[in-house]
Every structure is written in C-alpha cells, then in structure tokens.
C-alpha atoms as a PDB file:
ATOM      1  CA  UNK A   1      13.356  33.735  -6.654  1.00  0.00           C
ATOM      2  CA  UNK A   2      10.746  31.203  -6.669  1.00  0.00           C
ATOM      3  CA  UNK A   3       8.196  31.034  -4.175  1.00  0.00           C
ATOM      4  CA  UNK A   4       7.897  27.866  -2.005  1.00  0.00           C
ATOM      5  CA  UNK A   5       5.552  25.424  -3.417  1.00  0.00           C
ATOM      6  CA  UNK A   6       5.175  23.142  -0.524  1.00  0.00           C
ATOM      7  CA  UNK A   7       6.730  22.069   2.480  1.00  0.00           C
ATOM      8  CA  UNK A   8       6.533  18.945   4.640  1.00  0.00           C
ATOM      9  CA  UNK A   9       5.243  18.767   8.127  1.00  0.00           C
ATOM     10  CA  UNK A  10       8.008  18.140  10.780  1.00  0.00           C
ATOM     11  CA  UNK A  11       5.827  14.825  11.549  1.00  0.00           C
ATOM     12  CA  UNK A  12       6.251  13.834   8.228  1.00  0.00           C
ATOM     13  CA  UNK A  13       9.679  14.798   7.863  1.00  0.00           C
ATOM     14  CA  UNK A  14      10.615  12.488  10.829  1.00  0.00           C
ATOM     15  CA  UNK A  15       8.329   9.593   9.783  1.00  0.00           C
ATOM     16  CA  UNK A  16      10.709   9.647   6.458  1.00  0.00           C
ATOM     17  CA  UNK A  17      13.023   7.041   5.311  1.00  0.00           C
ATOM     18  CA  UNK A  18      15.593   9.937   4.676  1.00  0.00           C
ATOM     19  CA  UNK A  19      15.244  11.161   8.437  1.00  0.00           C
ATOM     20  CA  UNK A  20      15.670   7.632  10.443  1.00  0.00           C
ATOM     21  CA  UNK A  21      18.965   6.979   7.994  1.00  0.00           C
ATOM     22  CA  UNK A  22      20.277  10.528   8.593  1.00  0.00           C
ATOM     23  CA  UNK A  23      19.384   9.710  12.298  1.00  0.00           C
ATOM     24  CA  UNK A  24      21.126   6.336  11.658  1.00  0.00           C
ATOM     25  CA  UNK A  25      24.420   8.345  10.466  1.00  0.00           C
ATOM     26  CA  UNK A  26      23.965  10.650  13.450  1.00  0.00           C
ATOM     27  CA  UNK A  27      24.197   7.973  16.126  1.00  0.00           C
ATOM     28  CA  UNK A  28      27.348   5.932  14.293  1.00  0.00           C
ATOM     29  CA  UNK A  29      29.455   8.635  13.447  1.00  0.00           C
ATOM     30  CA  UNK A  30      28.458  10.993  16.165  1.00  0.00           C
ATOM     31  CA  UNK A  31      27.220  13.740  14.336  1.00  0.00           C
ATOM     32  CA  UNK A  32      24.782  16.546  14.425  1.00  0.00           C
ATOM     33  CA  UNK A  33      22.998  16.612  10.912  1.00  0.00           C
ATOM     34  CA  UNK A  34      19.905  18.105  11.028  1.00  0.00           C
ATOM     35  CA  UNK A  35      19.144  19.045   7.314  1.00  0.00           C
ATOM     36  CA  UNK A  36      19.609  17.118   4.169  1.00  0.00           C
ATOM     37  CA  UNK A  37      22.311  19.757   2.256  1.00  0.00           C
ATOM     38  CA  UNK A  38      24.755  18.372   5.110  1.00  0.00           C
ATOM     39  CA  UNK A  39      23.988  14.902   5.065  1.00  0.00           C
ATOM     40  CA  UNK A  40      24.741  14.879   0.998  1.00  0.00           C
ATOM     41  CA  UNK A  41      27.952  16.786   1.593  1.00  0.00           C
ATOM     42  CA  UNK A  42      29.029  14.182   4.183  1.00  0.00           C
ATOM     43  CA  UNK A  43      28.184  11.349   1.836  1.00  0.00           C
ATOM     44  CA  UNK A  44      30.035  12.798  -0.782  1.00  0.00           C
ATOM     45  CA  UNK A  45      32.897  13.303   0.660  1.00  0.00           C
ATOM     46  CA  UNK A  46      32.883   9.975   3.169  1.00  0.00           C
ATOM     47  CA  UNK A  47      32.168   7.381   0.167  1.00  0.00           C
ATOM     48  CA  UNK A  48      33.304   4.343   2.054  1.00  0.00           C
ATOM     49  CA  UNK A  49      31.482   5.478   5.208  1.00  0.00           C
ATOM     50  CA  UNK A  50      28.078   6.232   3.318  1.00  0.00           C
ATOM     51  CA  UNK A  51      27.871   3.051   1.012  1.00  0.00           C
ATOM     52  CA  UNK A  52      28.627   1.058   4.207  1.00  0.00           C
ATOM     53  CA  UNK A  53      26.263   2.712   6.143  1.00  0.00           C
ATOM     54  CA  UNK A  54      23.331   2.620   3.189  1.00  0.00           C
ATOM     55  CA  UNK A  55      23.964  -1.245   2.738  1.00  0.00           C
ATOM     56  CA  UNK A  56      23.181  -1.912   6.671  1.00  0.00           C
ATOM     57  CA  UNK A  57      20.526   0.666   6.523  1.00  0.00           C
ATOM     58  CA  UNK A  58      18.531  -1.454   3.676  1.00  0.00           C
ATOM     59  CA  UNK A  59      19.583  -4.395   5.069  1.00  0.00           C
ATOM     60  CA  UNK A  60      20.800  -5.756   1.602  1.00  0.00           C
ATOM     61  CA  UNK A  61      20.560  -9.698   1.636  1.00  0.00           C
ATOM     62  CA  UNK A  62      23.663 -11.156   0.279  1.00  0.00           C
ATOM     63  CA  UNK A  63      24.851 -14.650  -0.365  1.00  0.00           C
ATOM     64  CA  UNK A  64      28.306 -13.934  -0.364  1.00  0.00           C
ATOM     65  CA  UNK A  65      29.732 -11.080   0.999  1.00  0.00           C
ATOM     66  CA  UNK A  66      31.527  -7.840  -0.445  1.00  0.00           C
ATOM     67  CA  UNK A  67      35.632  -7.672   0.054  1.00  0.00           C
ATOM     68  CA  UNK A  68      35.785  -4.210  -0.108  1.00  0.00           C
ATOM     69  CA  UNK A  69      33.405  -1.195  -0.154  1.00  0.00           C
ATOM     70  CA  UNK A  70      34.679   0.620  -3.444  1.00  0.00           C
ATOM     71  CA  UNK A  71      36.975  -0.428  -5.743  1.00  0.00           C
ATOM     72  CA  UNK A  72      39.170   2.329  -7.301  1.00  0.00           C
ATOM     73  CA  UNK A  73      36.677   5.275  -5.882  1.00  0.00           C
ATOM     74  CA  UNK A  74      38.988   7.780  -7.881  1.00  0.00           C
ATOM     75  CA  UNK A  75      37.961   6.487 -11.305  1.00  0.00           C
ATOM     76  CA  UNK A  76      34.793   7.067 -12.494  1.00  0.00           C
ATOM     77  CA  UNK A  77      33.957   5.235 -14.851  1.00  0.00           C
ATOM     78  CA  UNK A  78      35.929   2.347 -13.667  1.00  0.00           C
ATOM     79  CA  UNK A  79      34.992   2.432  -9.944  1.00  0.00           C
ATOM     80  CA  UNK A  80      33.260  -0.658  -8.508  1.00  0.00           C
ATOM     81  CA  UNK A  81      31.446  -1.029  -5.878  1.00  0.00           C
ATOM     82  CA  UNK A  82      30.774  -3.765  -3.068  1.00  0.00           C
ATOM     83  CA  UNK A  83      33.241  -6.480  -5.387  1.00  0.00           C
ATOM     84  CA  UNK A  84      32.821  -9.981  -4.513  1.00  0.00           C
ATOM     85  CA  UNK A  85      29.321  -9.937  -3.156  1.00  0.00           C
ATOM     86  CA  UNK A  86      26.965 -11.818  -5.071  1.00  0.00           C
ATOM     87  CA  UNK A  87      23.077 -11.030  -4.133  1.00  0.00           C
ATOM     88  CA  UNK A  88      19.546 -11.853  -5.543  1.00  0.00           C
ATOM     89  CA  UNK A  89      17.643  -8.235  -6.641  1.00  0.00           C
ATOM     90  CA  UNK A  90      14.332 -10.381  -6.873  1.00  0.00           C
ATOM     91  CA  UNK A  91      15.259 -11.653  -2.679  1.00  0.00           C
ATOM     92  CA  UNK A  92      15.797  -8.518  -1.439  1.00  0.00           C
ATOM     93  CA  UNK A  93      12.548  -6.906  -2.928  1.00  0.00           C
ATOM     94  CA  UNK A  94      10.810  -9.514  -1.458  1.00  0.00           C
ATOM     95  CA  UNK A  95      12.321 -10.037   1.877  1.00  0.00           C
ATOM     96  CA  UNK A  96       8.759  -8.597   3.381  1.00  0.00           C
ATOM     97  CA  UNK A  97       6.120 -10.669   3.892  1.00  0.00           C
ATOM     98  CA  UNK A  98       3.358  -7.907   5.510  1.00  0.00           C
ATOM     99  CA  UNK A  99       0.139  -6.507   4.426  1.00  0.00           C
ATOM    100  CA  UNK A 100       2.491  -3.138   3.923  1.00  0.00           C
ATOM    101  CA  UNK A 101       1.373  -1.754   0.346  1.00  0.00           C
ATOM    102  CA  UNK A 102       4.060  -2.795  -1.833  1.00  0.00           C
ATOM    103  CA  UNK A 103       2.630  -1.709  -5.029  1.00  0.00           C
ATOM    104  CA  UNK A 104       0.112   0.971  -5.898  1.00  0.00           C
ATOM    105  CA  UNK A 105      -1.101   1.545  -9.088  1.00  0.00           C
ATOM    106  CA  UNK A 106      -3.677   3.373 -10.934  1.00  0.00           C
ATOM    107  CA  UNK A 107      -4.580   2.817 -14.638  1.00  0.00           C
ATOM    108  CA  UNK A 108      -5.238   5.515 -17.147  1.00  0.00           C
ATOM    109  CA  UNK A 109      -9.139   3.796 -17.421  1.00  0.00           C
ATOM    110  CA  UNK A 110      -9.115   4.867 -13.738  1.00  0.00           C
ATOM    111  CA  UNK A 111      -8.711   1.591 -12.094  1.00  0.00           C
ATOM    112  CA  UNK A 112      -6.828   1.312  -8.892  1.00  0.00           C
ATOM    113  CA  UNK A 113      -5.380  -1.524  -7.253  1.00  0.00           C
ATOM    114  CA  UNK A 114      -2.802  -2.485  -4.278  1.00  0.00           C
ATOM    115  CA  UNK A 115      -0.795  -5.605  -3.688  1.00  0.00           C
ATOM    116  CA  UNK A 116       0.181  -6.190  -0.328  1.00  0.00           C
ATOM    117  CA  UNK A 117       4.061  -7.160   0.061  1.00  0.00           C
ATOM    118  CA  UNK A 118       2.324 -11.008   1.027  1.00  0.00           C
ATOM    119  CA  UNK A 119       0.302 -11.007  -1.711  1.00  0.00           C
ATOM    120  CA  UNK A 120       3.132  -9.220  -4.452  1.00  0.00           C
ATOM    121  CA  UNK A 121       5.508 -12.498  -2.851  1.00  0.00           C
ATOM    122  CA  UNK A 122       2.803 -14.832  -3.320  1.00  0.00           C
ATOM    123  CA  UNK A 123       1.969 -13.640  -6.781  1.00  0.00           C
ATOM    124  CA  UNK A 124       6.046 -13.665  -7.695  1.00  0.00           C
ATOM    125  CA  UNK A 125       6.280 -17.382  -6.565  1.00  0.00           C
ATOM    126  CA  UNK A 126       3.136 -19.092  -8.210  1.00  0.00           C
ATOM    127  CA  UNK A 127       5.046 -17.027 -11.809  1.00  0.00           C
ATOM    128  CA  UNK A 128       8.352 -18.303 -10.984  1.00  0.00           C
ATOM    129  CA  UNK A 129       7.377 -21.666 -10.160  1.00  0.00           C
ATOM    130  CA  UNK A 130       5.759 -22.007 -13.609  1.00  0.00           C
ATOM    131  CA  UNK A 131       8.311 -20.401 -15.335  1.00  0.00           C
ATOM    132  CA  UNK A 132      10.662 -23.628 -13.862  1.00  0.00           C
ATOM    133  CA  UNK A 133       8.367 -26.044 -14.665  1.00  0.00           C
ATOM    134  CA  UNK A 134       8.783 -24.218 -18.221  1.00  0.00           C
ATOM    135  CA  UNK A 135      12.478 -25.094 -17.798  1.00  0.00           C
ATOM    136  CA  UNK A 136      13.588 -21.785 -16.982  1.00  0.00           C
ATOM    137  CA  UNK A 137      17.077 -21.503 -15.125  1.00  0.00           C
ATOM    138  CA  UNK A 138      19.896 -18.918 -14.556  1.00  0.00           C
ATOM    139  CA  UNK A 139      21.026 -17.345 -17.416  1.00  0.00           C
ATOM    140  CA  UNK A 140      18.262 -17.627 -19.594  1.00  0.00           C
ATOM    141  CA  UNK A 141      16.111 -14.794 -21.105  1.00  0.00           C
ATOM    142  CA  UNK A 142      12.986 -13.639 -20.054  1.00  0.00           C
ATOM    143  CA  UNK A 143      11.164 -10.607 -21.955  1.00  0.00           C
ATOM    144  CA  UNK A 144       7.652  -8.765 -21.407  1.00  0.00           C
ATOM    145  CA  UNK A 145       5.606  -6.426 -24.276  1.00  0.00           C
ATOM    146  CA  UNK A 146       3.919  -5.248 -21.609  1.00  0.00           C
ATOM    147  CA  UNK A 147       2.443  -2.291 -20.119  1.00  0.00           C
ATOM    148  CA  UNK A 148       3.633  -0.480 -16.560  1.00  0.00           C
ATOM    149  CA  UNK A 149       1.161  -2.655 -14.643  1.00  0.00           C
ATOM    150  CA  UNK A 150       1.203  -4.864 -11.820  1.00  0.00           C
ATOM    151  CA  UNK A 151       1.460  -7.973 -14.024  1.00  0.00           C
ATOM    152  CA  UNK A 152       5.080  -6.490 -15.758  1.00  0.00           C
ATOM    153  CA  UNK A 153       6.372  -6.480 -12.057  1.00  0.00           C
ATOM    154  CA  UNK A 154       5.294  -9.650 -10.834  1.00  0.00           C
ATOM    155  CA  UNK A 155       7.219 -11.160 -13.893  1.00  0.00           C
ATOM    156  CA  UNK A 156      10.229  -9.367 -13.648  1.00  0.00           C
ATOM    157  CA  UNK A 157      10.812 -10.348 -10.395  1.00  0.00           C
ATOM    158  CA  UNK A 158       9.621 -14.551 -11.091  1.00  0.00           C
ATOM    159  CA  UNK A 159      12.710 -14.156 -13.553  1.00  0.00           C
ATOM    160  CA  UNK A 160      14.876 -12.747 -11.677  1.00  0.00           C
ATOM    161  CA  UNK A 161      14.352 -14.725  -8.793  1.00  0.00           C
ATOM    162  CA  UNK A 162      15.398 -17.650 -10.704  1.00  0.00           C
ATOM    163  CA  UNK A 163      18.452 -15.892 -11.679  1.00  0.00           C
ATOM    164  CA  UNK A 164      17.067 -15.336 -15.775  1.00  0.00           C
ATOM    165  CA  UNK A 165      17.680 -11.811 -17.307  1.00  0.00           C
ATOM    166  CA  UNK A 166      14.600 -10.011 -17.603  1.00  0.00           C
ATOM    167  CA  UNK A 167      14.102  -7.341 -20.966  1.00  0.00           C
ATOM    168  CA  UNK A 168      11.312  -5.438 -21.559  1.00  0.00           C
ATOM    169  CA  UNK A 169       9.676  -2.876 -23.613  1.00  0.00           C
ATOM    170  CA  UNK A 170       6.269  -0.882 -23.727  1.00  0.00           C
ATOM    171  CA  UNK A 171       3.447  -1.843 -26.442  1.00  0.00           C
ATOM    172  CA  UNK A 172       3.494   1.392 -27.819  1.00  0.00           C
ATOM    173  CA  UNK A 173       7.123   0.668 -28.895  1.00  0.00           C
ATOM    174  CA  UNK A 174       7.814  -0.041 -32.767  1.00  0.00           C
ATOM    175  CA  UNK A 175       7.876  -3.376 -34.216  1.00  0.00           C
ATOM    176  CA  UNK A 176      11.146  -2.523 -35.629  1.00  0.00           C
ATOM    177  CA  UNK A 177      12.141  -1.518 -32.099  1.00  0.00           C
ATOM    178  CA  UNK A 178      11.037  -4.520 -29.876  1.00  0.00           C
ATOM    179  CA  UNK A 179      12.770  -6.970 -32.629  1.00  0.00           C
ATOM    180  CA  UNK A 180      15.514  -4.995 -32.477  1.00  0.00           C
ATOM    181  CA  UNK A 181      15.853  -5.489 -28.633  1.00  0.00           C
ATOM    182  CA  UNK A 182      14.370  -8.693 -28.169  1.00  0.00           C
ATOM    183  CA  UNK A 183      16.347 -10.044 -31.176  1.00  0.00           C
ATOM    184  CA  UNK A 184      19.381  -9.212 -29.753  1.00  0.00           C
ATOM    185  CA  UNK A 185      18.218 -11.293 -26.162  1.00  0.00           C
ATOM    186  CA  UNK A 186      16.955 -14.473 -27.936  1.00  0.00           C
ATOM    187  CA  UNK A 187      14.555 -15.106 -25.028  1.00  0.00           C
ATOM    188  CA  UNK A 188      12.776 -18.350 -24.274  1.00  0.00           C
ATOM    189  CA  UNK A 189       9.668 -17.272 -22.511  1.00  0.00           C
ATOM    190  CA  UNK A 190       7.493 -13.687 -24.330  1.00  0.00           C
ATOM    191  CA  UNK A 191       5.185 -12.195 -21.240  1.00  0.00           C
ATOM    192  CA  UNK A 192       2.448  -9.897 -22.803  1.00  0.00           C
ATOM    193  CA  UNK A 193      -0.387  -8.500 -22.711  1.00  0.00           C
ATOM    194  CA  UNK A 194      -3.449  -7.621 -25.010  1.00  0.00           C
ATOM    195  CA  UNK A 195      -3.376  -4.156 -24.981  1.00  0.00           C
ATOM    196  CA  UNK A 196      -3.404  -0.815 -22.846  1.00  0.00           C
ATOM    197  CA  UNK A 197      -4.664   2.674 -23.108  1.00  0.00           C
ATOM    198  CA  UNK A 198      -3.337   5.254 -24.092  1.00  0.00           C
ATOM    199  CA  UNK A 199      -4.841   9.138 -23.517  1.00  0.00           C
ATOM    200  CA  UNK A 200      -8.292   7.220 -21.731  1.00  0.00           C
ATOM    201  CA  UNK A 201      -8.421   5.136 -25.263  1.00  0.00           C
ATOM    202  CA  UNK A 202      -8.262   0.911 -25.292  1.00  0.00           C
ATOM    203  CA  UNK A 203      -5.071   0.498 -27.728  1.00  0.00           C
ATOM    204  CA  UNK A 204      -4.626  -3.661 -28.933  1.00  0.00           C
ATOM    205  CA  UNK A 205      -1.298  -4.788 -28.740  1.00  0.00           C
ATOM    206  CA  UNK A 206      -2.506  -8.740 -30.013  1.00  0.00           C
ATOM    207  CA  UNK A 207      -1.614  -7.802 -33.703  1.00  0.00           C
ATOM    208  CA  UNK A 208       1.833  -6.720 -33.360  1.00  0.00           C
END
C-alpha cells in the first residue's frame, strides 16, 4: 500500500469549500456526514437532491429559471439537466466585486501576477465594451491564439458576457490545426498575442 503523502490540517479541512457544502447538506437534510466517501455516495444516489443543493450552494445567477432539476436522469447520454433556465457563464464568474484573488498566475519566465475579482471585472468590462463598439453581439464568434495567461481570460469572459461564442487554441498549436478550428467558427474578432515561452525560452507566435 502506498504511504500517505500528505494530509490536511483539520483547520484547513473546515475552512474548505467542500466542508461548509457538506455542512450545508448536513443541516438541510439532517444528516451526519463527516467524511467525503459518504457525502459522494449520497450525491450519487440523491441526484435531484445534490444538483439542487449545489445550484443554491454556488448561488448560480439565472435569468430565467430551471423547470425541473434533471431531465430523464436514467439516460446517460440523453439526461439534461436544469431545462429551461437560461444563465450568463461570464455573470456568474463575475458576480464578486472584492479584492479576493480571483486569478493567480505565474509565467514560465517566472513572472507572477494577481487580479483581484474588482480588478478581473473591471478588466472584463473595458474588453467587452470595445468589443461592442466593434459591433460584437450574441451569437457571433470570438477566438484567441493565445497563451494560458491572464489576458486569454479576460477575453473569454468580454465575449461571453455579451453572449458571443468564445474558441480558442494555444500558439504552439499547428497552423493546419488553428485553421482547421477557427475555419470551422468563422469568427469576427482574432485575440492574440506575440508570443510565449516555452521550456524558459521566448517562442514568436507574430509569423504564424
């Protein structure tokens, strides 16, 4: 058997998102969970009574409502669930206005930076509101050749906040390969960037 490679503290156990929604499940339903094994066996076997329950937990912001909880839970594929309820991803990221990190990242040329969930909404609405002075509305396609960096976030969510489908692939894709995807999406706005590094090395991404 394979020794135990680390453990978490009971304070951060309970400080977990994990432990206040098992708690959560606890209080409603009048149970005793005290481990996670028993809260996935409950939520496996209770599918109307977990997806309800995870929906209030995250507080999901709708604009219309759900009519039912699961739709054909027996099929699978084929199930569906929440039908009816129409819902913005981009809102609902960006529901939080704090000075709570909302993104973290770290660069392979060692830089670091943070954006605050204030600053990651301000960011999101000075992209999207040039993006509609571009014209951009629902329905319309939005792409990125762009790196995992702060900048590939900020414009997924500008799109999708005005209801455009967002696409994306890395610049160390093919040619052949981001044609092949983009081609298919026939987007009116290209976010990209000119270049990223790849094993500590500057790669240029301008030429393709």
């Amino acid at each position: 058997m394979s020794r135990l490679m680390w453990q978490p503290s009971p304070d951060r156990i309970q400080a977990s998102n994990m432990y206040a929604f098992m708690k959560r499940v606890n209080e409603t339903y009048h149970y005793d969970f005290t481990f996670y094994p028993e809260l996935w066996e409950w939520s496996v076997n209770h599918l109307d009574q977990f997806w309800q329950m995870a929906w209030d937990f995250l507080d999901i912001v709708a604009t219309t409502p759900y009519e039912t909880i699961i739709e054909h839970p027996d099929k699978m594929p084929g199930a569906k669930f929440f039908p009816g309820a129409r819902l913005n991803f981009a809102q609902n990221l960006l529901k939080h206005r704090t000075e709570t990190p909302a993104l973290i990242f770290r660069g392979e040329n060692v830089t670091k930076r943070t954006l605050t969930y204030a600053q990651l909404y301000h960011q999101v609405a000075q992209t999207a509101s040039a993006l509609k002075k571009m014209g951009i509305q629902k329905g319309d396609r939005v792409v990125g050749f762009v790196p995992n960096m702060p900048e590939s976030v900020i414009a997924m969510l500008a799109a999708t906040s005005l209801g455009a489908v967002w696409s994306s692939c890395s610049p160390d894709f093919g040619i052949k390969g981001v044609l092949d995807r983009f081609g298919q999406t026939r987007p009116s706005v290209l976010f990209t960037a000119d270049g990223y590094f790849f094993k500590g090395q500057p790669q240029n991404s301008l030429d393709k």
